[in-house]
Every structure is written in structure tokens, then in C-alpha cells.
PDB file of N, CA and C in Angstrom:
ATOM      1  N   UNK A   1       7.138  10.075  -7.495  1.00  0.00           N
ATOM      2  CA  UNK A   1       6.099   9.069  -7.474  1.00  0.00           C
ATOM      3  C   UNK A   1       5.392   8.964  -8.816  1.00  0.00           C
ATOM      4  N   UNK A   2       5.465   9.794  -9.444  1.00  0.00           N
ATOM      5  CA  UNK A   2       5.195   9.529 -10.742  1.00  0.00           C
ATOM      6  C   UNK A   2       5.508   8.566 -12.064  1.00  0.00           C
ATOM      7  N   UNK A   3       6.886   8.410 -11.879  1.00  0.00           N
ATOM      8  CA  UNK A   3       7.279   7.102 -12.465  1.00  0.00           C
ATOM      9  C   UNK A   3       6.410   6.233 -12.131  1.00  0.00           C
ATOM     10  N   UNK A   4       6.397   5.965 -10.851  1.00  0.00           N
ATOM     11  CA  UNK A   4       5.438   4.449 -10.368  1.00  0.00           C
ATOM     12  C   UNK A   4       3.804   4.349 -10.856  1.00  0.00           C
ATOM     13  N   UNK A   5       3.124   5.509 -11.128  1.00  0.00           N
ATOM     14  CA  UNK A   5       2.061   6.116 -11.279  1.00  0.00           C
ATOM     15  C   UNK A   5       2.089   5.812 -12.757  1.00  0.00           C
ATOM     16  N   UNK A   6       2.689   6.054 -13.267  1.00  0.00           N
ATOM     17  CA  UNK A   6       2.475   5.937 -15.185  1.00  0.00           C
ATOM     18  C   UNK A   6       3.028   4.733 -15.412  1.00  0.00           C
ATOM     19  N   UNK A   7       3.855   3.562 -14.807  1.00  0.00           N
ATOM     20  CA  UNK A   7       3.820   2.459 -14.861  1.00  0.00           C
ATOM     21  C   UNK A   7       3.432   1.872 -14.409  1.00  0.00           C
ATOM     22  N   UNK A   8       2.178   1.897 -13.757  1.00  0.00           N
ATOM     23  CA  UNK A   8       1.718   0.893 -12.976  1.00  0.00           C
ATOM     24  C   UNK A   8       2.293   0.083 -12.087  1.00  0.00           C
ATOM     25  N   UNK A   9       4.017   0.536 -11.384  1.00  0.00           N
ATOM     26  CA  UNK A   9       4.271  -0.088 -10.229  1.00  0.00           C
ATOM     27  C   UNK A   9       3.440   0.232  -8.711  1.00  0.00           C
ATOM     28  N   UNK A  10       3.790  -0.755  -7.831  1.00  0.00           N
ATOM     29  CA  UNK A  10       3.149  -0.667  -6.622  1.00  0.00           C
ATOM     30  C   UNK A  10       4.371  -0.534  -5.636  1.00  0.00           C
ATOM     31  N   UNK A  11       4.372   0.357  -4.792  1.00  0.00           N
ATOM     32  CA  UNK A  11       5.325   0.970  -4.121  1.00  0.00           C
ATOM     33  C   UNK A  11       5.248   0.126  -3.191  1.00  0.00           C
ATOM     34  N   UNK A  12       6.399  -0.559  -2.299  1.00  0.00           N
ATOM     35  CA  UNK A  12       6.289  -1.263  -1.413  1.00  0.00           C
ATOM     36  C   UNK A  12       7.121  -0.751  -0.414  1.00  0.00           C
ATOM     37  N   UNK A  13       7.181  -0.365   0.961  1.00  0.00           N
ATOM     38  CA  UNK A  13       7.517   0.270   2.131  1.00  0.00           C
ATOM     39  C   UNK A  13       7.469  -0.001   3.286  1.00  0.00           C
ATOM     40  N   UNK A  14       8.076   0.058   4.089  1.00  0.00           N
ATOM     41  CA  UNK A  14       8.432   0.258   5.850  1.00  0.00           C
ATOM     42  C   UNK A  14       8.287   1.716   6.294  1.00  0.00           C
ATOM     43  N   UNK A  15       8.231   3.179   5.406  1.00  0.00           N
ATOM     44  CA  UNK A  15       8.280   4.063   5.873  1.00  0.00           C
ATOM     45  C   UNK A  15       6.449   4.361   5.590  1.00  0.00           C
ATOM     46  N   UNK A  16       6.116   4.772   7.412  1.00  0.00           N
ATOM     47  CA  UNK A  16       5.147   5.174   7.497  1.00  0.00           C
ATOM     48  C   UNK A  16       4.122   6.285   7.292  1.00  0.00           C
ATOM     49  N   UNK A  17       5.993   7.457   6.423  1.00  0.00           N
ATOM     50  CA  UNK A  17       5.318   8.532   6.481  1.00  0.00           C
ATOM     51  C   UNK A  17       4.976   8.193   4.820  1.00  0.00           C
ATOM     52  N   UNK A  18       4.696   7.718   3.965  1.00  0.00           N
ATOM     53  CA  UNK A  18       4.812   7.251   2.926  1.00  0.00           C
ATOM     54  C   UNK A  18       2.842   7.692   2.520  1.00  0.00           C
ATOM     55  N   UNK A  19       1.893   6.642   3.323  1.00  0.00           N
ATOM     56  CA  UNK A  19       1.070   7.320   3.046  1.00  0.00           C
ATOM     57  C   UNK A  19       0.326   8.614   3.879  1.00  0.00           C
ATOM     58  N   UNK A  20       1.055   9.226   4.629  1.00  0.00           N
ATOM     59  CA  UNK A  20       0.885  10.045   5.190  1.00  0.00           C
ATOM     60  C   UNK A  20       1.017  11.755   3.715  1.00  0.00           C
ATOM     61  N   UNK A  21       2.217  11.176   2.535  1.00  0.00           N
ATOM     62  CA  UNK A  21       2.186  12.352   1.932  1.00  0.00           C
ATOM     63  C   UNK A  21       1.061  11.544   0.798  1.00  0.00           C
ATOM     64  N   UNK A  22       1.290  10.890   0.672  1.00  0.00           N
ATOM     65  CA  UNK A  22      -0.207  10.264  -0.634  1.00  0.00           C
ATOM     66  C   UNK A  22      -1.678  10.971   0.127  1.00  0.00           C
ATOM     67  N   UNK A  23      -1.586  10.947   1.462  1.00  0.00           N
ATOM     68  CA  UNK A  23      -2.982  11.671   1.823  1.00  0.00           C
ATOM     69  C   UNK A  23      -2.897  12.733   1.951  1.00  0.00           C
ATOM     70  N   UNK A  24      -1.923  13.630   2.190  1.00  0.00           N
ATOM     71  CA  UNK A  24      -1.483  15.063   1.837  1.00  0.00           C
ATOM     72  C   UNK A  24      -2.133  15.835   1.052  1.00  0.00           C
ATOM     73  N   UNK A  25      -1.693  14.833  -0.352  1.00  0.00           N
ATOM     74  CA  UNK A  25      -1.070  15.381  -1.808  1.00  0.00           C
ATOM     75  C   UNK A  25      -2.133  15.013  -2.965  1.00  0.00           C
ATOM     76  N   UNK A  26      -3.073  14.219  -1.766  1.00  0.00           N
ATOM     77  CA  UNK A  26      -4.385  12.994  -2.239  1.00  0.00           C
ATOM     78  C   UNK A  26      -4.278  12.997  -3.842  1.00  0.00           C
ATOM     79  N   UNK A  27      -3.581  12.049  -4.253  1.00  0.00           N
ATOM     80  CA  UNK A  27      -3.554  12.057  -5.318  1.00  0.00           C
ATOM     81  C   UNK A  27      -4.071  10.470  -5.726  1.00  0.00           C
ATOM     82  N   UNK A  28      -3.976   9.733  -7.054  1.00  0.00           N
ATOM     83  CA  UNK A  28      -4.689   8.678  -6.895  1.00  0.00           C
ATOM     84  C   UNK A  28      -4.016   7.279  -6.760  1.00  0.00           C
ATOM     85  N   UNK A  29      -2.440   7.842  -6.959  1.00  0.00           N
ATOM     86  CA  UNK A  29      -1.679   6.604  -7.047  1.00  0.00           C
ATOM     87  C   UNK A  29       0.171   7.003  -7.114  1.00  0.00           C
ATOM     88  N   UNK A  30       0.836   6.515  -7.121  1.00  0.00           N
ATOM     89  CA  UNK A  30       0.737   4.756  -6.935  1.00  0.00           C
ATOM     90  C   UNK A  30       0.281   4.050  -5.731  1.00  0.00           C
ATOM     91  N   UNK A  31      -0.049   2.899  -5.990  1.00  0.00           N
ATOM     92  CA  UNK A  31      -0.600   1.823  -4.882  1.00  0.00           C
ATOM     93  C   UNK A  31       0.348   1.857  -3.919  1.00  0.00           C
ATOM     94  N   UNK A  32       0.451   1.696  -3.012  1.00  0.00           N
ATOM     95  CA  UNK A  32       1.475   1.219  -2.205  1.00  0.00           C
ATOM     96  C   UNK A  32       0.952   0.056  -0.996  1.00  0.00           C
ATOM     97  N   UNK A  33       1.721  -0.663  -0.568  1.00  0.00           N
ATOM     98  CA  UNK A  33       2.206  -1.733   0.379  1.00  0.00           C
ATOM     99  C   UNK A  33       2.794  -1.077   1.309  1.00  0.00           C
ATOM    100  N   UNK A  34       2.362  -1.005   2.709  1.00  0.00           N
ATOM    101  CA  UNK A  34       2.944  -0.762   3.663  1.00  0.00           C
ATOM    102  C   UNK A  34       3.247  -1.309   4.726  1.00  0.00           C
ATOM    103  N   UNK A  35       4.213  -2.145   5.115  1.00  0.00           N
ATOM    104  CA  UNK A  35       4.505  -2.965   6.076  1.00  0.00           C
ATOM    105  C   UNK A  35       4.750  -2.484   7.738  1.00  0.00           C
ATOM    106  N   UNK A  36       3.686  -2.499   8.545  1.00  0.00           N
ATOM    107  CA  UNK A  36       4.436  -2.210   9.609  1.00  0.00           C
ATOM    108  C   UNK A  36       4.358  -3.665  10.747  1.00  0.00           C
ATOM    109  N   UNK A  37       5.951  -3.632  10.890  1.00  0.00           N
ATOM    110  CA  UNK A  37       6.167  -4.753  12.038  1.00  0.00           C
ATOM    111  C   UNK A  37       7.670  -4.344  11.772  1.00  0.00           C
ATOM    112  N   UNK A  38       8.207  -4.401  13.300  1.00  0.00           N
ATOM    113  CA  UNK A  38       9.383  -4.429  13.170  1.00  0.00           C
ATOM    114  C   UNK A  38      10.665  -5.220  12.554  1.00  0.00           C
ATOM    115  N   UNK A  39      10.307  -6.594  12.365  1.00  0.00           N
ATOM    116  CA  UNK A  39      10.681  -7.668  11.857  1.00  0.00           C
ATOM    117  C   UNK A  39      10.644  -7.727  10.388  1.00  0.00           C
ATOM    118  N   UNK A  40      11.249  -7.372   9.696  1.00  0.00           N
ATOM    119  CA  UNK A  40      11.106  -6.803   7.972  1.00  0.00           C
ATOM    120  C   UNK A  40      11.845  -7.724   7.366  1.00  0.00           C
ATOM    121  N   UNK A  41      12.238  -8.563   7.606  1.00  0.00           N
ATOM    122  CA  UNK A  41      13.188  -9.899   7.008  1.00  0.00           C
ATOM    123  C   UNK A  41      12.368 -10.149   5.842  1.00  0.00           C
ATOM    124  N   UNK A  42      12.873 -10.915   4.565  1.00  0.00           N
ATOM    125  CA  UNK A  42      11.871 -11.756   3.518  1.00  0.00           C
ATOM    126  C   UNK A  42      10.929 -12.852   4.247  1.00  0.00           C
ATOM    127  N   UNK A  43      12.428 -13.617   5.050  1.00  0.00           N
ATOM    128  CA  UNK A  43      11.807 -14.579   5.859  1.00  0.00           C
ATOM    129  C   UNK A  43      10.531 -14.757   6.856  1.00  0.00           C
ATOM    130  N   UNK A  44      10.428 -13.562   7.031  1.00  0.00           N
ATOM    131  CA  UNK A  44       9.344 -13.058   7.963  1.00  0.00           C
ATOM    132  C   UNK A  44       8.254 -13.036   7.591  1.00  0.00           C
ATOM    133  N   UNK A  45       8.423 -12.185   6.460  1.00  0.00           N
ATOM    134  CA  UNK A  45       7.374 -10.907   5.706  1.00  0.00           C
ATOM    135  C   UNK A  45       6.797 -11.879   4.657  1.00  0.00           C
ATOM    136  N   UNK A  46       7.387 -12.646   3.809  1.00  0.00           N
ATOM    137  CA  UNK A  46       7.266 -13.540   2.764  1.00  0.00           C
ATOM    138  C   UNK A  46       5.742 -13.468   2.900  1.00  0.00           C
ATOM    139  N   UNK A  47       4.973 -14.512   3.456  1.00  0.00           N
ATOM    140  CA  UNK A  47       3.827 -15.412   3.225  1.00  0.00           C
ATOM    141  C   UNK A  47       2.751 -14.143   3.711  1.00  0.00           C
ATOM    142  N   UNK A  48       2.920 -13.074   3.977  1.00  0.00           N
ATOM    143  CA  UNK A  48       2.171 -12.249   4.610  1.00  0.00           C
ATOM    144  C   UNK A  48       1.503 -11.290   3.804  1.00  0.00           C
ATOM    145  N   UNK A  49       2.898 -10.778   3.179  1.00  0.00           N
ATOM    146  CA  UNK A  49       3.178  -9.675   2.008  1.00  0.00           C
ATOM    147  C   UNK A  49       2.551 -10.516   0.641  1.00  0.00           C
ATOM    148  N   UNK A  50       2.781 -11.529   0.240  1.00  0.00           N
ATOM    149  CA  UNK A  50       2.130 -12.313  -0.926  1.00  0.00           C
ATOM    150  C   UNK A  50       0.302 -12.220  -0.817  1.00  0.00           C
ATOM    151  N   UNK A  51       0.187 -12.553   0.729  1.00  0.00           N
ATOM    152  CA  UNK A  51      -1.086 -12.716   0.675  1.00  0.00           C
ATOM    153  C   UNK A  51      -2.036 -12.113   0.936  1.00  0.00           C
ATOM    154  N   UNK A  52      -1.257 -10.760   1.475  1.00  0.00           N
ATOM    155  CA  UNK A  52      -2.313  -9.288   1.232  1.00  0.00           C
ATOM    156  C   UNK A  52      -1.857  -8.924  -0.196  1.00  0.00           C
ATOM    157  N   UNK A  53      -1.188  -8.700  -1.141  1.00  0.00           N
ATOM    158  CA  UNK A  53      -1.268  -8.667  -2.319  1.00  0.00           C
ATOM    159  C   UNK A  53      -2.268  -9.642  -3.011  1.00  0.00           C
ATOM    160  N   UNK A  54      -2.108 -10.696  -3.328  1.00  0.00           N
ATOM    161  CA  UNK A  54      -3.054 -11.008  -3.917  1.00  0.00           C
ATOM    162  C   UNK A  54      -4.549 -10.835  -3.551  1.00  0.00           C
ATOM    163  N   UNK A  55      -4.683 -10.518  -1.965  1.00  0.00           N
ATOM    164  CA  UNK A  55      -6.317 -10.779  -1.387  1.00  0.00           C
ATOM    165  C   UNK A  55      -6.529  -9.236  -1.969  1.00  0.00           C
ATOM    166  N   UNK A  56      -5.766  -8.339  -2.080  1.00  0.00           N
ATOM    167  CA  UNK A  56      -6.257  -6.816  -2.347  1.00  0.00           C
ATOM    168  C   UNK A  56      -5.560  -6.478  -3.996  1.00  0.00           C
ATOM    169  N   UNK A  57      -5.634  -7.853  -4.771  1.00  0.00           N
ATOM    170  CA  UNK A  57      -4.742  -7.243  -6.319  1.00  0.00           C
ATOM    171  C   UNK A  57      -5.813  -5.999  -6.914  1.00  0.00           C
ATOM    172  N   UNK A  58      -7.428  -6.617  -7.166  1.00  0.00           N
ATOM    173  CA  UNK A  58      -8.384  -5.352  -7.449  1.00  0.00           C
ATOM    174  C   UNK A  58      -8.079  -3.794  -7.090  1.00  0.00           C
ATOM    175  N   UNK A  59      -8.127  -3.723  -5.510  1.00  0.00           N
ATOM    176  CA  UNK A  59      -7.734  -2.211  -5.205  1.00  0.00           C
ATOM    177  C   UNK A  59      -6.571  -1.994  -5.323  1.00  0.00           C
ATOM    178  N   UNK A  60      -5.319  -2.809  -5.654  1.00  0.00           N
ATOM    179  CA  UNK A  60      -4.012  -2.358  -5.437  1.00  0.00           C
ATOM    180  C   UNK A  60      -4.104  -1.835  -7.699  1.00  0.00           C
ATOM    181  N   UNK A  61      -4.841  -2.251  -8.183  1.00  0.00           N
ATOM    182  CA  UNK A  61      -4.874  -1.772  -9.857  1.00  0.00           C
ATOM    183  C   UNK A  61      -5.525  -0.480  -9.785  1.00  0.00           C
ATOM    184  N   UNK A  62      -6.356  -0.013  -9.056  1.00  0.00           N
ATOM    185  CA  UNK A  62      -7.017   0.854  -8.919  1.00  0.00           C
ATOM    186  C   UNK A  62      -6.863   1.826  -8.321  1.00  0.00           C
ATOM    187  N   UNK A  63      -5.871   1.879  -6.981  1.00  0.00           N
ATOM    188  CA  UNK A  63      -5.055   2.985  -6.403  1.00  0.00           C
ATOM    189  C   UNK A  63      -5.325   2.697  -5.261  1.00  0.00           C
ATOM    190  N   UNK A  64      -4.491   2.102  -4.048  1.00  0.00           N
ATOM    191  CA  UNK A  64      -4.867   2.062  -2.890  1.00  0.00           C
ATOM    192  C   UNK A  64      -3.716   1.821  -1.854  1.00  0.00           C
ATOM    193  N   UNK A  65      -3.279   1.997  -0.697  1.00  0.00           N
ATOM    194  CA  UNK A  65      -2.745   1.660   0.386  1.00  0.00           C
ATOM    195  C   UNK A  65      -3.132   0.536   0.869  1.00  0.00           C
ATOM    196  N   UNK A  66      -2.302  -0.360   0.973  1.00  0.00           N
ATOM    197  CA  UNK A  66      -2.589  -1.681   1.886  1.00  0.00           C
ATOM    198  C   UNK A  66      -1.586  -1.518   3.038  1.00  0.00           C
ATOM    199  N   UNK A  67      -1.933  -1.574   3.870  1.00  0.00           N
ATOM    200  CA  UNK A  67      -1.300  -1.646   5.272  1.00  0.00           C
ATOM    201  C   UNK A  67      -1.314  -2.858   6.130  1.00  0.00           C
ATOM    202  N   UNK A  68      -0.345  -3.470   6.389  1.00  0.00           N
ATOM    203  CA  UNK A  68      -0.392  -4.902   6.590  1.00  0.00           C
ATOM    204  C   UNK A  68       0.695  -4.681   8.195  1.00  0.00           C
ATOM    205  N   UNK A  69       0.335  -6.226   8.594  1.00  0.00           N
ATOM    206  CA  UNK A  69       1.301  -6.345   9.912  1.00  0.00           C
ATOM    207  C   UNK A  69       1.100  -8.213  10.102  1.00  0.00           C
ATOM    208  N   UNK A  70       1.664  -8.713  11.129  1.00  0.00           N
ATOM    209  CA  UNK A  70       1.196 -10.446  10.913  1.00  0.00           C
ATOM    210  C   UNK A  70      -0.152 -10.752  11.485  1.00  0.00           C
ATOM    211  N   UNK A  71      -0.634  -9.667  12.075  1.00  0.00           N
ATOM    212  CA  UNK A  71      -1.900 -10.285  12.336  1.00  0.00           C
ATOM    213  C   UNK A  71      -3.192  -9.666  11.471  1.00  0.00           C
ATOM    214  N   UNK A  72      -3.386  -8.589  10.714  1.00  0.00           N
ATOM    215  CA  UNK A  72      -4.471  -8.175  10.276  1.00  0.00           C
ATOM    216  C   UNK A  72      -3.768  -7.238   8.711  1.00  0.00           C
ATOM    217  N   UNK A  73      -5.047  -6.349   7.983  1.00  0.00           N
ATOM    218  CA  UNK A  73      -4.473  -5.645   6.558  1.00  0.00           C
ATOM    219  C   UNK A  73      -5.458  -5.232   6.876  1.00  0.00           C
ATOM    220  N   UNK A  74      -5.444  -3.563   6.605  1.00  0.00           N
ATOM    221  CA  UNK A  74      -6.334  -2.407   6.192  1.00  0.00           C
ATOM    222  C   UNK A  74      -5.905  -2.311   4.743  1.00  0.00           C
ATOM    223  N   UNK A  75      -7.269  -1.362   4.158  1.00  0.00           N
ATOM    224  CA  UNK A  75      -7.048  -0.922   3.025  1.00  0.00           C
ATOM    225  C   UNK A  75      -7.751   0.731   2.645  1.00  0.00           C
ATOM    226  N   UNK A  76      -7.315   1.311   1.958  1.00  0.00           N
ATOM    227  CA  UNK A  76      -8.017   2.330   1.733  1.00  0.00           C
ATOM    228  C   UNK A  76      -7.321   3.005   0.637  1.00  0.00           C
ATOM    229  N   UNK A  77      -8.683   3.259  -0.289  1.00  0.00           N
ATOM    230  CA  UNK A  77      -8.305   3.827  -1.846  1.00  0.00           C
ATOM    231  C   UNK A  77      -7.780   4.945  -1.669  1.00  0.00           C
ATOM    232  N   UNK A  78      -7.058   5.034  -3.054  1.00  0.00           N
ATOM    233  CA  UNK A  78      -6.651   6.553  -3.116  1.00  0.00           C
ATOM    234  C   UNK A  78      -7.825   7.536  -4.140  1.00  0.00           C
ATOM    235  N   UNK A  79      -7.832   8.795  -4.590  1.00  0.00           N
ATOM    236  CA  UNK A  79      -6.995   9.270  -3.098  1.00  0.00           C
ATOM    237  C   UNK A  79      -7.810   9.516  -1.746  1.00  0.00           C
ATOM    238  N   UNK A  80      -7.308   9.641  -1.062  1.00  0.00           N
ATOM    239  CA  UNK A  80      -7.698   9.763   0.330  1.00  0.00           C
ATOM    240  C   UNK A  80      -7.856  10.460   0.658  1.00  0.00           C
ATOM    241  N   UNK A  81      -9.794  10.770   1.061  1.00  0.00           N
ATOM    242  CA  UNK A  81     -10.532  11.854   1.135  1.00  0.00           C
ATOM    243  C   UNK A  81     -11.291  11.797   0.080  1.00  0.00           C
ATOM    244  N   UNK A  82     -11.718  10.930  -0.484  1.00  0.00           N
ATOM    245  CA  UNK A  82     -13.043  10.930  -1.755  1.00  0.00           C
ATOM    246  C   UNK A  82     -13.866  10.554  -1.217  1.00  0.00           C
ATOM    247  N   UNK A  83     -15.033  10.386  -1.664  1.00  0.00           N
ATOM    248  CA  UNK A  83     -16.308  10.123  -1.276  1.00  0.00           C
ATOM    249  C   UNK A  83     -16.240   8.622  -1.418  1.00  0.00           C
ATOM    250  N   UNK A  84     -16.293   7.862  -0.359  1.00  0.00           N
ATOM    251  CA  UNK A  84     -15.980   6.721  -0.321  1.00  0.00           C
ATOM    252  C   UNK A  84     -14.592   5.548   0.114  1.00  0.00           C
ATOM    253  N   UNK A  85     -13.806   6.822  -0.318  1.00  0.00           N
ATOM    254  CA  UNK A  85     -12.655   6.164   0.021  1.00  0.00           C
ATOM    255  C   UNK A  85     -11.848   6.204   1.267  1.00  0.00           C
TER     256      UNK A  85
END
């Protein structure tokens, strides 16, 4: 995860245990995207995935989990377990 971390990529995923070790390991990054719905198509996911990215671009520069599905998006900074986050 470090690659993604010193380049500023944002990890994008279906696996749930994903931020389960980012809160582990509470570290501050990389961002990640986490999709849960069973239906993972582009076709699906497209207009959903665009638009919790852009509504969360601020916390996704800053270190955070977005957790998305078609009806709602959580968010929560990394790392997880700070005062605030």
C-alpha cells in the first residue's frame, strides 16, 4: 500500500476486508473507494462511483475511506481512530 500512499493513488475496491486492515494498521493512507453492492458492473457502478468521488475529492486528498452502495456514501478519515476521525 505504499506505492499508492507516495503517489497519491486512490485505491478502489469490492474487498471489504480492505478497510478493515487500514483500521488495523491505522495508518493515514491511501484513500480508498469501497464499493459494496453486489452488482459491480461499470454499467452499474458508473454514475455512482463518479459521484461519490467527486462529492468526497477534499477527504479522498487527505486520507479517507469512502464507502459507497446505490443508495447512500459514508466517509471516514484515515487513520482510523484519531481524534476526530
Amino acid at each position: 500500500m505504499a506505492w499508492a500512499r507516495e503517489h497519491n493513488h486512490i485505491v478502489f475496491t469490492h474487498d471489504l476486508d480492505f478497510g478493515t486492515i487500514l483500521a488495523l494498521t491505522r495508518v493515514d493512507g491511501p484513500s480508498v473507494v469501497q464499493v459494496r453492492t453486489h452488482d459491480v458492473l461499470p454499467s452499474h457502478l458508473e454514475h455512482v462511483v463518479v459521484a461519490a468521488i467527486r462529492d468526497n475529492e477534499a477527504e479522498l486528498n487527505k486520507g479517507a475511506i469512502v464507502t459507497i452502495d446505490e443508495s447512500r456514501g459514508k466517509v471516514r478519515m484515515l487513520p482510523i481512530g484519531r481524534s476526530g476521525g
